[in-house]
C-alpha atoms as a PDB file:
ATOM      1  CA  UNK A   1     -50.417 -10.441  82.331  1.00  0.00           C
ATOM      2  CA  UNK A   2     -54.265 -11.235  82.660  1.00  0.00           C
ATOM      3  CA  UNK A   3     -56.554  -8.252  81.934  1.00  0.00           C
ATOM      4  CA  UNK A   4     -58.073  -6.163  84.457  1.00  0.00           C
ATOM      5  CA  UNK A   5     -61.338  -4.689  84.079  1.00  0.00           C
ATOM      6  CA  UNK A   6     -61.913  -1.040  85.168  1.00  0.00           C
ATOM      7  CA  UNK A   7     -64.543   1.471  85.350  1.00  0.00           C
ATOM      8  CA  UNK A   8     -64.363   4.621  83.116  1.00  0.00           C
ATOM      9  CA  UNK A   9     -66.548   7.543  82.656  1.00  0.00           C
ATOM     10  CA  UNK A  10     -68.243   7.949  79.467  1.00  0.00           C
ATOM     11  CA  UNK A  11     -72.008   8.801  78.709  1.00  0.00           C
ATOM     12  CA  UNK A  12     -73.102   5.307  77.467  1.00  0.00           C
ATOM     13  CA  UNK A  13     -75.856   6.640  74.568  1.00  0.00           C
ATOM     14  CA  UNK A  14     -73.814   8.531  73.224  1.00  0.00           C
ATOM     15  CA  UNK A  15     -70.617   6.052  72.809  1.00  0.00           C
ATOM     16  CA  UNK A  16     -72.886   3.480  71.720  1.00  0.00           C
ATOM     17  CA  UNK A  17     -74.511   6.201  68.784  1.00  0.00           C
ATOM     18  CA  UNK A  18     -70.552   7.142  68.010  1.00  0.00           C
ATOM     19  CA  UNK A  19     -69.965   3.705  67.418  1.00  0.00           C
ATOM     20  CA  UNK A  20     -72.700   2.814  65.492  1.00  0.00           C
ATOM     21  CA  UNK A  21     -72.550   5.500  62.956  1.00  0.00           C
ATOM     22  CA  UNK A  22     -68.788   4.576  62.241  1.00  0.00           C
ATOM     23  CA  UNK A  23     -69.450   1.149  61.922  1.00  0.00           C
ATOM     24  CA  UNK A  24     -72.030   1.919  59.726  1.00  0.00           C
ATOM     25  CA  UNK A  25     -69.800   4.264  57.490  1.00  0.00           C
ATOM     26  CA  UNK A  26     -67.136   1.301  57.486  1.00  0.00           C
ATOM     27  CA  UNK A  27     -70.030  -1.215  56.326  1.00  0.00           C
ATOM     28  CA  UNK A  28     -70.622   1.174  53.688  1.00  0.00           C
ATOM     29  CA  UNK A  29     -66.842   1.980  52.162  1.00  0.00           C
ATOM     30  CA  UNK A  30     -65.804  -2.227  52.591  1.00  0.00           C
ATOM     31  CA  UNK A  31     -69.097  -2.531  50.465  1.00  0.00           C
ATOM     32  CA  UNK A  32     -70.241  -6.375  49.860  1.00  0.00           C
ATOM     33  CA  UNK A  33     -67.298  -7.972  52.375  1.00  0.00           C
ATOM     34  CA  UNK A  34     -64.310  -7.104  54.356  1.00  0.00           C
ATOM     35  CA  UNK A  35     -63.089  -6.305  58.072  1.00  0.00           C
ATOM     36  CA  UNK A  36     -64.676  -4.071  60.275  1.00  0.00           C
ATOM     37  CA  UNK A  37     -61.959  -3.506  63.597  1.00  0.00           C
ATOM     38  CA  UNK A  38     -62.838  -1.874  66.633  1.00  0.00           C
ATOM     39  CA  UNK A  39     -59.304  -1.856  69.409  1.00  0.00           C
ATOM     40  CA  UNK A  40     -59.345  -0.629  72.893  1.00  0.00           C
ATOM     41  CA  UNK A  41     -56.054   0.924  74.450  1.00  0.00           C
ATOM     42  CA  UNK A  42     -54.902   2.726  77.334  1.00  0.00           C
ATOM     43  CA  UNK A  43     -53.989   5.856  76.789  1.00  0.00           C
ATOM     44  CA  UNK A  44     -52.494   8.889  78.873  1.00  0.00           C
ATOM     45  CA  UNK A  45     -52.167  12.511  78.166  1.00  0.00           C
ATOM     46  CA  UNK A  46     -48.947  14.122  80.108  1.00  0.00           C
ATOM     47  CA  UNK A  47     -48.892  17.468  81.504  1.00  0.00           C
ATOM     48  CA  UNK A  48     -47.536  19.754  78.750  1.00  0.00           C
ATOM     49  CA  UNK A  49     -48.185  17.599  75.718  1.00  0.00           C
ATOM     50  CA  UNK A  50     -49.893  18.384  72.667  1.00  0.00           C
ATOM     51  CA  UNK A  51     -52.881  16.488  73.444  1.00  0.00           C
ATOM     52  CA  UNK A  52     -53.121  18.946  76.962  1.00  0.00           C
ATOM     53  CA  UNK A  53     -54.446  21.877  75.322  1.00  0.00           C
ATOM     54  CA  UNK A  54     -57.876  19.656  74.503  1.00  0.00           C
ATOM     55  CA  UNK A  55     -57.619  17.303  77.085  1.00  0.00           C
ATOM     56  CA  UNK A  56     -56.714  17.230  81.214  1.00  0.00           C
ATOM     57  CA  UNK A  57     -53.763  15.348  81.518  1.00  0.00           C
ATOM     58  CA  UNK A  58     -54.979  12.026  82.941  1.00  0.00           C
ATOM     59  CA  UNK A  59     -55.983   8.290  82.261  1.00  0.00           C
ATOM     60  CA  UNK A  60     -58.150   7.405  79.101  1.00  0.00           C
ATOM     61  CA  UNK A  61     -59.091   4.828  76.538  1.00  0.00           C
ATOM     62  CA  UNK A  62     -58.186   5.492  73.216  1.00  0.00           C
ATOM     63  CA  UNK A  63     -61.016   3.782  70.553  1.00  0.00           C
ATOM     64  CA  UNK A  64     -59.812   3.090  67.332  1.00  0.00           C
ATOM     65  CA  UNK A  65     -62.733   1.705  64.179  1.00  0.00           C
ATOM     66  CA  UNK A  66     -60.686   0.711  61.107  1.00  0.00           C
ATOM     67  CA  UNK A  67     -61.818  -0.608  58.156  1.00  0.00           C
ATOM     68  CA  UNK A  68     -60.457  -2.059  55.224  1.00  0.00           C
ATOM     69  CA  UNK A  69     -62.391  -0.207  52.382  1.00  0.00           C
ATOM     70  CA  UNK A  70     -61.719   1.984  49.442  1.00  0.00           C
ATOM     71  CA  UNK A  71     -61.145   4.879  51.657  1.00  0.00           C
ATOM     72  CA  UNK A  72     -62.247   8.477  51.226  1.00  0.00           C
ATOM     73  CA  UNK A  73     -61.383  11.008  48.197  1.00  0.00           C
ATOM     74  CA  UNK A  74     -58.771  13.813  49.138  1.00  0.00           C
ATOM     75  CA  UNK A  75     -61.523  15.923  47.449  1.00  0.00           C
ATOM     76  CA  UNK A  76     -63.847  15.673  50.210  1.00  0.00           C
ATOM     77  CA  UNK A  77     -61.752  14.352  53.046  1.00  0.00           C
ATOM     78  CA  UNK A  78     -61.533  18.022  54.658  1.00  0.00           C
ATOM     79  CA  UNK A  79     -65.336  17.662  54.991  1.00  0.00           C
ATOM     80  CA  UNK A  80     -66.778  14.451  56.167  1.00  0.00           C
ATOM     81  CA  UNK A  81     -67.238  15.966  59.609  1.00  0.00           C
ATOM     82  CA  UNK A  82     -69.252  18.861  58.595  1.00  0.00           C
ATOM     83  CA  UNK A  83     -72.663  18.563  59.537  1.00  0.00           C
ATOM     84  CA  UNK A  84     -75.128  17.512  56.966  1.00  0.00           C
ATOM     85  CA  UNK A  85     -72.409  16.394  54.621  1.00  0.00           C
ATOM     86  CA  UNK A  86     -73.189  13.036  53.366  1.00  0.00           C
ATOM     87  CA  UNK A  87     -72.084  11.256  49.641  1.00  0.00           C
ATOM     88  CA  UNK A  88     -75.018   8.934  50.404  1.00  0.00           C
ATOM     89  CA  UNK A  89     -78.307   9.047  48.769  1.00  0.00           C
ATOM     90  CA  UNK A  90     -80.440   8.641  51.456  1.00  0.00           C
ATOM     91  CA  UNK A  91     -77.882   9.807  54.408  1.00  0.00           C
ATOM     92  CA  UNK A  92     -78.402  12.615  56.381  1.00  0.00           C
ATOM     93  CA  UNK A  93     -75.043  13.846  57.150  1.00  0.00           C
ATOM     94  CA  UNK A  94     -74.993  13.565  60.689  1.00  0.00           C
ATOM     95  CA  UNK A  95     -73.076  10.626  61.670  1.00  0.00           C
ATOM     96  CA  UNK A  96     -69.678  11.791  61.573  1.00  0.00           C
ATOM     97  CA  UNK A  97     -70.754  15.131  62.567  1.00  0.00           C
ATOM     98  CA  UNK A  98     -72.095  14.065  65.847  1.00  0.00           C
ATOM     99  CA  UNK A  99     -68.845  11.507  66.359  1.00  0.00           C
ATOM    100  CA  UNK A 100     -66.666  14.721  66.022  1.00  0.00           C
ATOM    101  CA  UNK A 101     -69.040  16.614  68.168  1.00  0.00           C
ATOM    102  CA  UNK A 102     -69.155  13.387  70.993  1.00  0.00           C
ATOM    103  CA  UNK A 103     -65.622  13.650  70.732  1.00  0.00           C
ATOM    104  CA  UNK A 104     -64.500  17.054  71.271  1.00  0.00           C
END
């Protein structure tokens, strides 16, 4: 089946910023080389489901950034979203803080 392309609604700067600060964080956990994956899917949220309660049921694209790295501690795991969290030297600890906050 060929692909279709389609128009969705998203606020460009601030998918482009998402994605760039967790590429970035996947650069930094695969270190000096590895696989960086970004995937594009169809998605849709049913009337009723669990997803419902965040979402309006309806027609989305699910964005998926997987890397193949060393992955993160279960010590700090419950808090890489929180902002100014960072295990960086010189990071700030807003990238996956404002991801989680484009999000939502």
């Amino acid at each position: 089946m060929p692909s279709v392309a389609r128009k969705i609604r998203v606020e460009r700067g601030l998918l482009e910023n998402a994605l760039l600060n967790l590429v970035v964080n996947a650069g930094d956990a695969i270190e000096h080389c590895g696989v960086v994956t970004i995937h594009t899917e169809r998605a849709r949220i049913l009337e009723g489901s669990s997803l419902a309660a965040d979402c309006a049921p309806g027609n989305y694209v699910k964005i998926s950034v997987e890397d193949k790295g060393i992955g993160v501690d279960s010590k700090i795991a419950p808090r890489i979203f929180d902002p100014y969290f960072t295990t960086k030297e010189q990071g700030t600890g807003l990238g996956l803080s404002s991801v989680w906050g484009f999000v939502k």
